[in-house]
PDB file of N, CA and C in Angstrom:
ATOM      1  N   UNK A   1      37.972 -96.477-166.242  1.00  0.00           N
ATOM      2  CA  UNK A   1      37.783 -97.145-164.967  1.00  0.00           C
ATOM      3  C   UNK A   1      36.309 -97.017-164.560  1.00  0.00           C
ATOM      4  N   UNK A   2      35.768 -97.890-163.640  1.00  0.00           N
ATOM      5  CA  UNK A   2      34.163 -98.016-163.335  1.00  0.00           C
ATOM      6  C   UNK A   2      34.212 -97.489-161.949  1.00  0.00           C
ATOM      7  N   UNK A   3      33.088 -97.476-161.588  1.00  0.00           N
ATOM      8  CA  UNK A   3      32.788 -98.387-160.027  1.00  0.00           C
ATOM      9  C   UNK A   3      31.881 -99.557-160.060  1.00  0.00           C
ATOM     10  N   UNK A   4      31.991-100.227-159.123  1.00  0.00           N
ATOM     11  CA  UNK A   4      31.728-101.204-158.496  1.00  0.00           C
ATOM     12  C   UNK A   4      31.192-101.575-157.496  1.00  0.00           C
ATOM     13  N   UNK A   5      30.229-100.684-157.112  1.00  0.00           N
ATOM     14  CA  UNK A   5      29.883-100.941-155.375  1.00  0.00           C
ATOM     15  C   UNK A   5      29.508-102.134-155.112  1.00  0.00           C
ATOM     16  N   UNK A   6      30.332-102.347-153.621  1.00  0.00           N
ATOM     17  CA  UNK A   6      30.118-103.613-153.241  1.00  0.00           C
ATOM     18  C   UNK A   6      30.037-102.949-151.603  1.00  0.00           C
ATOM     19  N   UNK A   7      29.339-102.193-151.085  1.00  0.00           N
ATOM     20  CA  UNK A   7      28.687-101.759-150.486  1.00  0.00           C
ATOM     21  C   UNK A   7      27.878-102.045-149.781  1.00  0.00           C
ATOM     22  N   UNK A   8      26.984-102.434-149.953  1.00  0.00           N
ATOM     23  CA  UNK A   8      25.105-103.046-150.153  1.00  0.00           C
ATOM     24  C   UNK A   8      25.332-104.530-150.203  1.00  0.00           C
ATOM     25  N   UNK A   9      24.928-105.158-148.904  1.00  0.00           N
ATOM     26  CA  UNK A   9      24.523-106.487-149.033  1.00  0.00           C
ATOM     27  C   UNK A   9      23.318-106.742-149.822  1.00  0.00           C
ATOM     28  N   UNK A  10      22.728-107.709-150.852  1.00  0.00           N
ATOM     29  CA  UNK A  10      22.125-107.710-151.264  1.00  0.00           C
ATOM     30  C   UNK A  10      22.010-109.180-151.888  1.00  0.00           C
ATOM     31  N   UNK A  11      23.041-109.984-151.518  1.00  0.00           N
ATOM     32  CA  UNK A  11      23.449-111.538-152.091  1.00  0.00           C
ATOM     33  C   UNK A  11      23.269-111.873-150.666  1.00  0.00           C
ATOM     34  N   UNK A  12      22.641-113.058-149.813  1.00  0.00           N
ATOM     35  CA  UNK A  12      23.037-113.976-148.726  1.00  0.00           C
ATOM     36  C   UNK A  12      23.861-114.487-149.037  1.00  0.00           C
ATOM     37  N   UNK A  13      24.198-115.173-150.218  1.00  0.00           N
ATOM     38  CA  UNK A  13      25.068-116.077-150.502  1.00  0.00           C
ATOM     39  C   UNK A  13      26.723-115.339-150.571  1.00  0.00           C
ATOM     40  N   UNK A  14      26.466-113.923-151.315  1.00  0.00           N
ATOM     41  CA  UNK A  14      28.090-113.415-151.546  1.00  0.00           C
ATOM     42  C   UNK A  14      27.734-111.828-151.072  1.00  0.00           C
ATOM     43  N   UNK A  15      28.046-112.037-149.458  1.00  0.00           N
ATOM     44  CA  UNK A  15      28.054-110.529-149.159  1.00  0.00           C
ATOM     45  C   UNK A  15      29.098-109.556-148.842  1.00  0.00           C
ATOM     46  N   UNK A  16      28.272-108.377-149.389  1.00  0.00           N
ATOM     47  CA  UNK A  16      29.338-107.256-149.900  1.00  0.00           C
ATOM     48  C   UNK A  16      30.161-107.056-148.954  1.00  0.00           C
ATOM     49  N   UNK A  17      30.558-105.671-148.746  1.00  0.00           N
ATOM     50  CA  UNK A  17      31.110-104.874-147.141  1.00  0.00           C
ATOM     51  C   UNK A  17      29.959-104.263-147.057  1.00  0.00           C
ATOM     52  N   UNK A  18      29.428-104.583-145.592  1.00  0.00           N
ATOM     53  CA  UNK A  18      28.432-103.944-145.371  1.00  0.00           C
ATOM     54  C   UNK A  18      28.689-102.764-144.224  1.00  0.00           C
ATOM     55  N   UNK A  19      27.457-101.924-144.164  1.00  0.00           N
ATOM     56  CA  UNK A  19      28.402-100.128-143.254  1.00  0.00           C
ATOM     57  C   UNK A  19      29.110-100.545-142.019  1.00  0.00           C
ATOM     58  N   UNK A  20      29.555 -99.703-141.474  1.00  0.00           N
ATOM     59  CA  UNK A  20      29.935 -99.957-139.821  1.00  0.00           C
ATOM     60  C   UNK A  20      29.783 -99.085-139.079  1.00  0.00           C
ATOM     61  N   UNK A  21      30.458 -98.972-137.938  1.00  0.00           N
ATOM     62  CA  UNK A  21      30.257 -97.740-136.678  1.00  0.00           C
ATOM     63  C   UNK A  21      31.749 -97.483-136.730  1.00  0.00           C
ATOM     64  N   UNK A  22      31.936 -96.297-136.348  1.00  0.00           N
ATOM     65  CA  UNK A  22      33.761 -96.235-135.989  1.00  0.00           C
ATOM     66  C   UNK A  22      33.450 -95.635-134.519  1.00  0.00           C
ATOM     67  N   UNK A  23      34.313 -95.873-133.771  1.00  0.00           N
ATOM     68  CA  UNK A  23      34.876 -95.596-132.430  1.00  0.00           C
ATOM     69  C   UNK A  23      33.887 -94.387-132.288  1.00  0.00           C
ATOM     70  N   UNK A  24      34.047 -92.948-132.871  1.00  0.00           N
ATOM     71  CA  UNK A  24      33.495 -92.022-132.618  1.00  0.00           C
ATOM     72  C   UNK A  24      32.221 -92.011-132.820  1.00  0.00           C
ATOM     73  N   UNK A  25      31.286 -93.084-133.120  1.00  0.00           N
ATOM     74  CA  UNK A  25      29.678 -92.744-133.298  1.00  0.00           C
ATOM     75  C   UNK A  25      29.311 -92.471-134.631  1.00  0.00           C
ATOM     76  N   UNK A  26      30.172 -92.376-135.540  1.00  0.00           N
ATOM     77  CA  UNK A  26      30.076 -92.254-137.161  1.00  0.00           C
ATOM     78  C   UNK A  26      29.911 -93.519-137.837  1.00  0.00           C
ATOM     79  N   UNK A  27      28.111 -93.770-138.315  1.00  0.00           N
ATOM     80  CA  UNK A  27      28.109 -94.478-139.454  1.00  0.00           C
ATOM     81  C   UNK A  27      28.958 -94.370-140.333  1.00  0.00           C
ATOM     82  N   UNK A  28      29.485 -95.457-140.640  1.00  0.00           N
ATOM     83  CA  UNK A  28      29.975 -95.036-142.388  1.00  0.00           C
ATOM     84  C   UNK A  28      29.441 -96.028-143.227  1.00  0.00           C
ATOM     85  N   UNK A  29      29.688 -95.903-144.667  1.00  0.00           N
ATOM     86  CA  UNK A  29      29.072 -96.557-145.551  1.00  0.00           C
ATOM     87  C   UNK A  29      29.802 -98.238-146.084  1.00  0.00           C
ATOM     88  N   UNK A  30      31.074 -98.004-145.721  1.00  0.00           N
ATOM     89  CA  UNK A  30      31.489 -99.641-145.463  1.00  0.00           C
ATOM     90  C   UNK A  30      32.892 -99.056-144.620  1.00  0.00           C
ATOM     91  N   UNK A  31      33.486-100.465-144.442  1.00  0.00           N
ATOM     92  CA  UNK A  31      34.816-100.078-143.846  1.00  0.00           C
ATOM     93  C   UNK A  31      35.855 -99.531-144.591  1.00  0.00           C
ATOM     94  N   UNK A  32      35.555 -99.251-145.797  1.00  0.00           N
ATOM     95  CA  UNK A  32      36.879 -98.275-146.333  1.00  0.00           C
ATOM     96  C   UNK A  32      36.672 -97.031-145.994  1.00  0.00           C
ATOM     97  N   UNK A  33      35.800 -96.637-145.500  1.00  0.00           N
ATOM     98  CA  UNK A  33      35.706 -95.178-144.617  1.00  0.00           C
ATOM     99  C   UNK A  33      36.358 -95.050-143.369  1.00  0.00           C
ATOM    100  N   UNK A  34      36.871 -95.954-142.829  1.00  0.00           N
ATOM    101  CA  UNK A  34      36.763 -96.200-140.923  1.00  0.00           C
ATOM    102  C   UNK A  34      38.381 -95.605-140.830  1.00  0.00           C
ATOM    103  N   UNK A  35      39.412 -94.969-141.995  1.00  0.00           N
ATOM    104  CA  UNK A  35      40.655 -94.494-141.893  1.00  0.00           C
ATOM    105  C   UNK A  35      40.129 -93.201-141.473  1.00  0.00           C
ATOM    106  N   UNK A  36      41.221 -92.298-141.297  1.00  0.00           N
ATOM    107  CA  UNK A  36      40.718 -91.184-140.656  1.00  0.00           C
ATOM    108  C   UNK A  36      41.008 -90.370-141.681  1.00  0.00           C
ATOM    109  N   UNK A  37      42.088 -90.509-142.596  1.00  0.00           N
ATOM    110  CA  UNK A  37      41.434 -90.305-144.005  1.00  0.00           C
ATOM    111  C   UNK A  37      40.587 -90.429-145.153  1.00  0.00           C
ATOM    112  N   UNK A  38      39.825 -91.484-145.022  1.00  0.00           N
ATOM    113  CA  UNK A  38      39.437 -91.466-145.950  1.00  0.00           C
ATOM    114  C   UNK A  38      37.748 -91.144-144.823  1.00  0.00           C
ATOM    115  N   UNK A  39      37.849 -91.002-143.790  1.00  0.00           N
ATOM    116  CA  UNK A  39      36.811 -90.542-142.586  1.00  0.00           C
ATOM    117  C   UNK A  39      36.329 -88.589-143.129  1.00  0.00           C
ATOM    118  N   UNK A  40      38.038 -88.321-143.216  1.00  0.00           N
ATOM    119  CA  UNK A  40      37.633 -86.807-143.653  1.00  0.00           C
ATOM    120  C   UNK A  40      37.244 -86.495-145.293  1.00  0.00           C
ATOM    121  N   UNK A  41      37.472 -87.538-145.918  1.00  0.00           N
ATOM    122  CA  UNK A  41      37.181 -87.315-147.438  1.00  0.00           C
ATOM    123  C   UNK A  41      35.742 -87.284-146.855  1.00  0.00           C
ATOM    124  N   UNK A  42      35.232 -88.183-146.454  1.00  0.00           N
ATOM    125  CA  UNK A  42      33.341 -87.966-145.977  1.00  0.00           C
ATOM    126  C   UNK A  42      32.959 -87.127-145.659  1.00  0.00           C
ATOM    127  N   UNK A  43      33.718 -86.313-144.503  1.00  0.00           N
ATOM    128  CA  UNK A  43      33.446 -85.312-143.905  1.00  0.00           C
ATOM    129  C   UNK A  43      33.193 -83.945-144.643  1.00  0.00           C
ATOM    130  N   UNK A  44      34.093 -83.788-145.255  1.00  0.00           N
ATOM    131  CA  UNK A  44      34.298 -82.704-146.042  1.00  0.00           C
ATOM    132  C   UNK A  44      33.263 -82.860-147.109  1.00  0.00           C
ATOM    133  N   UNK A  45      33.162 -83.578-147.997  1.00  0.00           N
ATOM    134  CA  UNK A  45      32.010 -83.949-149.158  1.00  0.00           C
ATOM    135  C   UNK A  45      30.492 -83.554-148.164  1.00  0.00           C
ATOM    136  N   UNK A  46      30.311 -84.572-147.249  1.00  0.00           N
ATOM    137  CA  UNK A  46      28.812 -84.058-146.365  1.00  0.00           C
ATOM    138  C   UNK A  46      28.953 -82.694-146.037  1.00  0.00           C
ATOM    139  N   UNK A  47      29.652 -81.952-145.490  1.00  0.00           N
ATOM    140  CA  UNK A  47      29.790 -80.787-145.003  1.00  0.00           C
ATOM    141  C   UNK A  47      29.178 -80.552-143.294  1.00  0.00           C
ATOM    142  N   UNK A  48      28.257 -79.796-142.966  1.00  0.00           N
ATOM    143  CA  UNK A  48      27.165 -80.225-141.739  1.00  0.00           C
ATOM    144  C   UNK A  48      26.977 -81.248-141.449  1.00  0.00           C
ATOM    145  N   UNK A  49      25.973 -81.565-142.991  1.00  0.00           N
ATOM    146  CA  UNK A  49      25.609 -82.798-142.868  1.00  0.00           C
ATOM    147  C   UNK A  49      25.590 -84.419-142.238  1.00  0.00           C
ATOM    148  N   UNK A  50      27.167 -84.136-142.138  1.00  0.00           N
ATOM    149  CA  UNK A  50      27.924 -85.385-141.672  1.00  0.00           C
ATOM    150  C   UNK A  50      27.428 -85.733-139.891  1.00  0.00           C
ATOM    151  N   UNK A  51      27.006 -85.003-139.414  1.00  0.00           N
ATOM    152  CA  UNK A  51      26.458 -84.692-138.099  1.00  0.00           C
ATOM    153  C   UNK A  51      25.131 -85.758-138.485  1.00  0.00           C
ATOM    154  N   UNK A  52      24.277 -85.998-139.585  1.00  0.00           N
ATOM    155  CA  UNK A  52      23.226 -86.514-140.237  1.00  0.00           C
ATOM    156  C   UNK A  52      23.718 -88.314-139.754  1.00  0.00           C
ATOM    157  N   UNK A  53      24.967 -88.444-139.495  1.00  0.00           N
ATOM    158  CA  UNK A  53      25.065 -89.806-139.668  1.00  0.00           C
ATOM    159  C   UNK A  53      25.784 -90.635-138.904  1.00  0.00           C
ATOM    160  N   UNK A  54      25.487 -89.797-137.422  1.00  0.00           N
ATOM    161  CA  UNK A  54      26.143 -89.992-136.201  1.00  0.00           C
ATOM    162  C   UNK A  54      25.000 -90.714-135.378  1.00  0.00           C
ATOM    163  N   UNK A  55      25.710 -91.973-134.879  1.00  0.00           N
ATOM    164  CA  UNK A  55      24.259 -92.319-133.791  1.00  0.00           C
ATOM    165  C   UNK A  55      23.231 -91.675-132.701  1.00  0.00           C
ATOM    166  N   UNK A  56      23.539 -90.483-132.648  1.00  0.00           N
ATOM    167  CA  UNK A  56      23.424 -89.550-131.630  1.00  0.00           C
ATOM    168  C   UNK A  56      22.196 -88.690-132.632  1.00  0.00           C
ATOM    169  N   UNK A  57      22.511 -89.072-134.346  1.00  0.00           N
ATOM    170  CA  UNK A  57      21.387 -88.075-134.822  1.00  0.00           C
ATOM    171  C   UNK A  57      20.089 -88.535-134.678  1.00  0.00           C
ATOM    172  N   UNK A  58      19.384 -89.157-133.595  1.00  0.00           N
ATOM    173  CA  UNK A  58      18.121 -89.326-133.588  1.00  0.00           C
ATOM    174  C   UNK A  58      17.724 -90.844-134.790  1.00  0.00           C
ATOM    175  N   UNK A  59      18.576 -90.975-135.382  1.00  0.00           N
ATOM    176  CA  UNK A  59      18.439 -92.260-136.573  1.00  0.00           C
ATOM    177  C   UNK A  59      18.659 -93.406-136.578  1.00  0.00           C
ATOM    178  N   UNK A  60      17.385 -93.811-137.140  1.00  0.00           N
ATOM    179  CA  UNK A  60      18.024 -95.872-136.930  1.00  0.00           C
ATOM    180  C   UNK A  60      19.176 -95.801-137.959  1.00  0.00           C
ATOM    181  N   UNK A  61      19.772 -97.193-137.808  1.00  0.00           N
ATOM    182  CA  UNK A  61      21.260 -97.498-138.493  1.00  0.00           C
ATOM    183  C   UNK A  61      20.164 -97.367-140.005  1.00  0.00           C
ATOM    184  N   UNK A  62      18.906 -98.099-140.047  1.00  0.00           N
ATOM    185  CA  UNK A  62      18.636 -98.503-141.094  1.00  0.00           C
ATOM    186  C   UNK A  62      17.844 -97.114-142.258  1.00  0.00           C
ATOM    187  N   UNK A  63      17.477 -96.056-141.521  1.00  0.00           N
ATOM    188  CA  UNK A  63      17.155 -95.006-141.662  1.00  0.00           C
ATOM    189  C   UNK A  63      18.831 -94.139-142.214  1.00  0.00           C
ATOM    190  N   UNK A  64      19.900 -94.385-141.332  1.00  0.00           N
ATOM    191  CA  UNK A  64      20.637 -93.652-142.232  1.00  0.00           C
ATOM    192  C   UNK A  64      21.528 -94.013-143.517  1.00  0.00           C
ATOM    193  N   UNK A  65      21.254 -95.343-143.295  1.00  0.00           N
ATOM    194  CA  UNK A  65      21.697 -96.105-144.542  1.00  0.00           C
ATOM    195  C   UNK A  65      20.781 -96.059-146.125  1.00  0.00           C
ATOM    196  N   UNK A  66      19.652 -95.515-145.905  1.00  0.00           N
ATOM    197  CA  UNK A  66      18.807 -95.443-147.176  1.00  0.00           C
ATOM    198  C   UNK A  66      18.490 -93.483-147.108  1.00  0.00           C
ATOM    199  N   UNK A  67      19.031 -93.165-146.088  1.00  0.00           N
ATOM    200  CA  UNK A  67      19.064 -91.454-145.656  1.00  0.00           C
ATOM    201  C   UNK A  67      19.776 -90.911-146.944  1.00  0.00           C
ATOM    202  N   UNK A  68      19.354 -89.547-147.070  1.00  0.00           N
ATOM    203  CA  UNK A  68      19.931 -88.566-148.113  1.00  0.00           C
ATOM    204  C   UNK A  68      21.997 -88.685-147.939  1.00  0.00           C
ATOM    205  N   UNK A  69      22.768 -88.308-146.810  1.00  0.00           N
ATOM    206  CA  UNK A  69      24.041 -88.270-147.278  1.00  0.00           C
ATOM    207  C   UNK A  69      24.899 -90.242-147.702  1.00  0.00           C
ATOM    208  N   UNK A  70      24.147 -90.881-147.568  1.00  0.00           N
ATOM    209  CA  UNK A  70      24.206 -92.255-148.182  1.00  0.00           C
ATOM    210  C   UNK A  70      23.927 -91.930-149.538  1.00  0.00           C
ATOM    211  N   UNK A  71      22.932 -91.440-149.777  1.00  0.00           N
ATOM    212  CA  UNK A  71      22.928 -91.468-151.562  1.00  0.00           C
ATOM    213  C   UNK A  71      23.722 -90.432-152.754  1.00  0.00           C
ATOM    214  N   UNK A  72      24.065 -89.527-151.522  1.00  0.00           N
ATOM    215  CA  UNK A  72      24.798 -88.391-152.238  1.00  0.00           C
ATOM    216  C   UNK A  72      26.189 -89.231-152.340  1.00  0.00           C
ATOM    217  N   UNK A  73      26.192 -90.378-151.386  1.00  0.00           N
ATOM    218  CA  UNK A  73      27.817 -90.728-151.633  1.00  0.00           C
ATOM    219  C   UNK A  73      27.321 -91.587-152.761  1.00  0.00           C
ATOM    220  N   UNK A  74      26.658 -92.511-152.985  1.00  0.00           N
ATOM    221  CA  UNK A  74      25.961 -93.267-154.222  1.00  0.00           C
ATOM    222  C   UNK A  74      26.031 -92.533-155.541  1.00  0.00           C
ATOM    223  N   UNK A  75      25.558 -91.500-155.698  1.00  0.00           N
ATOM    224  CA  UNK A  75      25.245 -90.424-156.340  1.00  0.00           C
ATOM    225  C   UNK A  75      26.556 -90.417-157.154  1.00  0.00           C
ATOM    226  N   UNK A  76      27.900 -89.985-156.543  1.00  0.00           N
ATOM    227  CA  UNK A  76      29.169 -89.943-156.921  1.00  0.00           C
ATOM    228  C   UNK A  76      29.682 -91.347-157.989  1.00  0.00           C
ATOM    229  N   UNK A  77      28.657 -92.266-158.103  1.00  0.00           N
ATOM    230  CA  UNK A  77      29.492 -93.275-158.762  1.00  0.00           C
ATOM    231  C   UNK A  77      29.216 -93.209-160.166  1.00  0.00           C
ATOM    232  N   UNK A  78      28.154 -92.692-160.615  1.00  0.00           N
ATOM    233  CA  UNK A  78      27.628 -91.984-161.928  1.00  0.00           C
ATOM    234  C   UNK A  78      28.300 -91.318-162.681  1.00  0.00           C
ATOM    235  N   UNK A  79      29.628 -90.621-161.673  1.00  0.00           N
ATOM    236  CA  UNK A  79      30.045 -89.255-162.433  1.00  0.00           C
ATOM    237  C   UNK A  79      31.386 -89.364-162.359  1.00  0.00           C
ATOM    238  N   UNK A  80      32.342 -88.631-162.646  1.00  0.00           N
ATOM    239  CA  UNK A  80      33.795 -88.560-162.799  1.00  0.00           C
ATOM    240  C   UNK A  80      34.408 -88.330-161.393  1.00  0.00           C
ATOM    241  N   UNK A  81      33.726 -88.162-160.429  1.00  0.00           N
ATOM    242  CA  UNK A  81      34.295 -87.755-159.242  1.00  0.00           C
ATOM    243  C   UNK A  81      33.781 -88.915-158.128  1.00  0.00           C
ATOM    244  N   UNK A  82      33.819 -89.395-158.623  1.00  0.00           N
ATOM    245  CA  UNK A  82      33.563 -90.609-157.086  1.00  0.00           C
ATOM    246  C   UNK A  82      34.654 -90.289-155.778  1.00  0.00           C
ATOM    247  N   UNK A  83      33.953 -90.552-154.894  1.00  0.00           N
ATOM    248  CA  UNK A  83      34.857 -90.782-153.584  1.00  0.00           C
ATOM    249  C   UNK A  83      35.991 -91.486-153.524  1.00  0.00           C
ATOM    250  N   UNK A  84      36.918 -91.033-153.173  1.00  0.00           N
ATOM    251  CA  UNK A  84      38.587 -92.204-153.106  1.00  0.00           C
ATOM    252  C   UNK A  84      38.149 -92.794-152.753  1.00  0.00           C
ATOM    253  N   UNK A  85      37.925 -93.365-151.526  1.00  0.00           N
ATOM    254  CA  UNK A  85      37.757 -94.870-151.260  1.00  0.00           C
ATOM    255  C   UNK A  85      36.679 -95.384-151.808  1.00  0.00           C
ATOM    256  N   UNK A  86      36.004 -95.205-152.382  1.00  0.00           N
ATOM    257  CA  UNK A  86      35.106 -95.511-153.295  1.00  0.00           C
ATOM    258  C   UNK A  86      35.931 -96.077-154.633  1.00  0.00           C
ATOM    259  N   UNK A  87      36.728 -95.232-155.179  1.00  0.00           N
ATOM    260  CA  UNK A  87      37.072 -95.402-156.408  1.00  0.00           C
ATOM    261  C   UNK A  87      38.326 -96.356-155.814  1.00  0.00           C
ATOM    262  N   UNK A  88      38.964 -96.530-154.708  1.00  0.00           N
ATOM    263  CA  UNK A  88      40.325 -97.211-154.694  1.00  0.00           C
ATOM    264  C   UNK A  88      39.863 -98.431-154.449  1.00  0.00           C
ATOM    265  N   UNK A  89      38.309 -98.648-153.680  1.00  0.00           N
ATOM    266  CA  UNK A  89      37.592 -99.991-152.991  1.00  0.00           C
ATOM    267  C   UNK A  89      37.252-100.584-153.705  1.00  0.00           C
ATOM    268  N   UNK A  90      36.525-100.124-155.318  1.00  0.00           N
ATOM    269  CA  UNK A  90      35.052-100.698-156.056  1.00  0.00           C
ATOM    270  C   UNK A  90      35.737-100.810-157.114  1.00  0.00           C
ATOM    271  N   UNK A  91      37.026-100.570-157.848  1.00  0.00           N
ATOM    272  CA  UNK A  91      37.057-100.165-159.247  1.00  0.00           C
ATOM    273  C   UNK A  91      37.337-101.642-159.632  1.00  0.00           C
ATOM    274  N   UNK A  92      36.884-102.703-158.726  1.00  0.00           N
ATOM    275  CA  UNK A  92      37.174-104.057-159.730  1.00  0.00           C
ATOM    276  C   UNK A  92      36.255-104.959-160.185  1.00  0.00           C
ATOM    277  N   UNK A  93      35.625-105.418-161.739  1.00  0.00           N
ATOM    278  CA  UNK A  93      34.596-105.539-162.377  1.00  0.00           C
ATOM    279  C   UNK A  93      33.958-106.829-161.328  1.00  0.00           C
ATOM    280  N   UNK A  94      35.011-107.540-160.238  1.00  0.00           N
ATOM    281  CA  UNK A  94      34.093-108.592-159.868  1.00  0.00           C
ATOM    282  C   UNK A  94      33.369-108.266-158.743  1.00  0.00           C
ATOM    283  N   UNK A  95      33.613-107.759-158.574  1.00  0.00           N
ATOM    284  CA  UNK A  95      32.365-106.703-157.421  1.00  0.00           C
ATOM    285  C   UNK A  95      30.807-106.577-158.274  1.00  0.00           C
ATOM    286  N   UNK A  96      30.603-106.721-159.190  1.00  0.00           N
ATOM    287  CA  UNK A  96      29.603-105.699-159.925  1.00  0.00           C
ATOM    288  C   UNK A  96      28.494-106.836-159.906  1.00  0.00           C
ATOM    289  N   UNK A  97      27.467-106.429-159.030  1.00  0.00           N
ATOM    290  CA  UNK A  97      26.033-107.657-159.121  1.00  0.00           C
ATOM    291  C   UNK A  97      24.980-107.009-159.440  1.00  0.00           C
ATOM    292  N   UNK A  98      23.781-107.525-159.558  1.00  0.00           N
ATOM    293  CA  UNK A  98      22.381-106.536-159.267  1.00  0.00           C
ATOM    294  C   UNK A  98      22.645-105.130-158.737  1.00  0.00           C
ATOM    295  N   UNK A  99      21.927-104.257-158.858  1.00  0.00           N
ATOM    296  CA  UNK A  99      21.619-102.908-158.158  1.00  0.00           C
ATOM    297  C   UNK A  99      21.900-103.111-156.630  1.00  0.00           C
ATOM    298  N   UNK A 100      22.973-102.779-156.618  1.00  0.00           N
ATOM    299  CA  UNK A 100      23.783-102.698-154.624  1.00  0.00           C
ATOM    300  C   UNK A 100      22.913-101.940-154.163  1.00  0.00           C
ATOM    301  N   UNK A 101      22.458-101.440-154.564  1.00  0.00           N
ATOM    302  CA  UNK A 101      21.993-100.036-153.680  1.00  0.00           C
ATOM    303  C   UNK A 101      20.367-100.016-152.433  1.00  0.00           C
ATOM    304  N   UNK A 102      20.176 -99.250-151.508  1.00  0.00           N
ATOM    305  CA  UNK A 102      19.389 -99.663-150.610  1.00  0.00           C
ATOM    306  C   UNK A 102      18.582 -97.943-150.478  1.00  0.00           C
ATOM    307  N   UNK A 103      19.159 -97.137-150.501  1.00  0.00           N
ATOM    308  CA  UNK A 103      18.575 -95.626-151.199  1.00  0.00           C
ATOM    309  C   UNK A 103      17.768 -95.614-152.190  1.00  0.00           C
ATOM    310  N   UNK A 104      17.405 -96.103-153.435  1.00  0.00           N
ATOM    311  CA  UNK A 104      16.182 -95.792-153.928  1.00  0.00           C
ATOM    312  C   UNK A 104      17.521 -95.121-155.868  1.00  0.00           C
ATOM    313  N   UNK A 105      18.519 -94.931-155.450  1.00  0.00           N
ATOM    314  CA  UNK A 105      19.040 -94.105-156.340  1.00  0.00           C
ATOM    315  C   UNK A 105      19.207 -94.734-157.074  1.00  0.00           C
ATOM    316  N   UNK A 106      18.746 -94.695-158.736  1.00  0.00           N
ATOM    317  CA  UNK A 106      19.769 -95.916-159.931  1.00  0.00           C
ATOM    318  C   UNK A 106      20.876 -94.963-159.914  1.00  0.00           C
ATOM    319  N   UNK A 107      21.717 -96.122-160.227  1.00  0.00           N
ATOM    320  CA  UNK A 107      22.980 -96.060-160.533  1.00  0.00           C
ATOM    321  C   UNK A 107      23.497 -96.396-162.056  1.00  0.00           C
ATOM    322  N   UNK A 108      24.472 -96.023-162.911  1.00  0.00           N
ATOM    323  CA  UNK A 108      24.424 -96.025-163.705  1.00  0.00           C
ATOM    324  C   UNK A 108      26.028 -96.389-163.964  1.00  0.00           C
ATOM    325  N   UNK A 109      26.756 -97.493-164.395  1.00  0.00           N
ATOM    326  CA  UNK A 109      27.995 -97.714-164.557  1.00  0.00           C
ATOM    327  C   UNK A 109      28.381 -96.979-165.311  1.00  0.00           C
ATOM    328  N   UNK A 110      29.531 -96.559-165.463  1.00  0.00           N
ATOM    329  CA  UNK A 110      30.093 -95.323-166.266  1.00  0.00           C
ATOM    330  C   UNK A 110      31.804 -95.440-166.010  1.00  0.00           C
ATOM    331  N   UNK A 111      32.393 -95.555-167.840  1.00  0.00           N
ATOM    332  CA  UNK A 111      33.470 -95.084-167.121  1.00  0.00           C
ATOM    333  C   UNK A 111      34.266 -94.179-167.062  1.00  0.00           C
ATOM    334  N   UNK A 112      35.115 -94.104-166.366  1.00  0.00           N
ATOM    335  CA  UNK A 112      36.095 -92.862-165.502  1.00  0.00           C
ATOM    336  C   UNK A 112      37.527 -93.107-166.405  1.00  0.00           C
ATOM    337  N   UNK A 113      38.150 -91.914-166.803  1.00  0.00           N
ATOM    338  CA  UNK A 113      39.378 -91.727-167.234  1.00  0.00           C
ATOM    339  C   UNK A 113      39.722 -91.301-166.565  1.00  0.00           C
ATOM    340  N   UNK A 114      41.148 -91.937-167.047  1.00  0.00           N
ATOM    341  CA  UNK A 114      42.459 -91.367-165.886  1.00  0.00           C
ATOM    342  C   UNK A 114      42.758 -90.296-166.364  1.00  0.00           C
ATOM    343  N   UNK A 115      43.458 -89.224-165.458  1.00  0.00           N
ATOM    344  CA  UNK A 115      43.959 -88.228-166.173  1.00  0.00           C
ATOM    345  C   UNK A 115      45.114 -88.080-166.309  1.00  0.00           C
ATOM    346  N   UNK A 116      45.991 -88.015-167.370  1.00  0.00           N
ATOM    347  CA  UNK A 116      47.535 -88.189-167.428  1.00  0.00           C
ATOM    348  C   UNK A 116      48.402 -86.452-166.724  1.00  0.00           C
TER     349      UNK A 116
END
C-alpha cells in the first residue's frame, strides 16, 4: 500500500483537501483530521507540540502549514507508520500528482505492507 497525499493544493485546476480550522482553534492538515479521533491520533503523535498549531500560537495559517509539526506529519508518509487518516485518506493511486507538499520535505512513495 502507498500514500498519496492529497493534502496540498498545488493544481488550480484539481484541488486537493486543503487544511482547516476545527471548532476548537486547531489547524489541521486537511479535513480527515477534524474527527475527534482521528484529532487525537494528532495529538498524541505532536505531543506539546500540538499547542504549535493552534491559532492562538502566535502563527499565520500559512506559517503553520509549512511549520515543523506539518512536516513531521509529512515525514510519516516515507515510512511504515503513516498516520491513520493519512493512510485511510491517501492510500488511492489517483490522488498522486507533483510533490503535494508546501514544507520543503521530499517525499518519497514507498510501499506499506499489510500485516497479516
Amino acid at each position: 500500500m502507498k500514500i498519496y497525499p492529497k493534502c496540498k493544493d498545488v493544481n488550480p485546476n484539481k484541488p486537493g483537501n486543503g487544511m482547516g480550522v476545527r471548532s476548537d482553534g486547531y489547524v489541521i492538515p486537511c479535513c480527515f483530521f477534524g474527527s475527534q479521533q482521528a484529532f487525537n491520533q494528532l495529538s498524541k503523535f505532536l505531543g506539546d507540540d500540538v499547542k504549535n498549531i493552534h491559532l492562538q500560537s502566535g502563527k499565520t495559517l500559512d506559517e503553520i502549514n509549512k511549520g515543523e509539526e506539518f512536516r513531521r506529519v509529512e515525514e510519516t508518509w516515507s515510512t511504515n507508520k503513516p498516520l491513520g487518516p493519512c493512510l485511510a485518506a491517501c492510500s488511492d493511486p489517483e490522488h498522486l500528482e507533483e510533490d503535494r507538499h508546501s514544507t520543503g520535505f521530499k517525499f518519497y512513495k514507498r510501499d506499506l505492507k499489510r500485516k497479516s
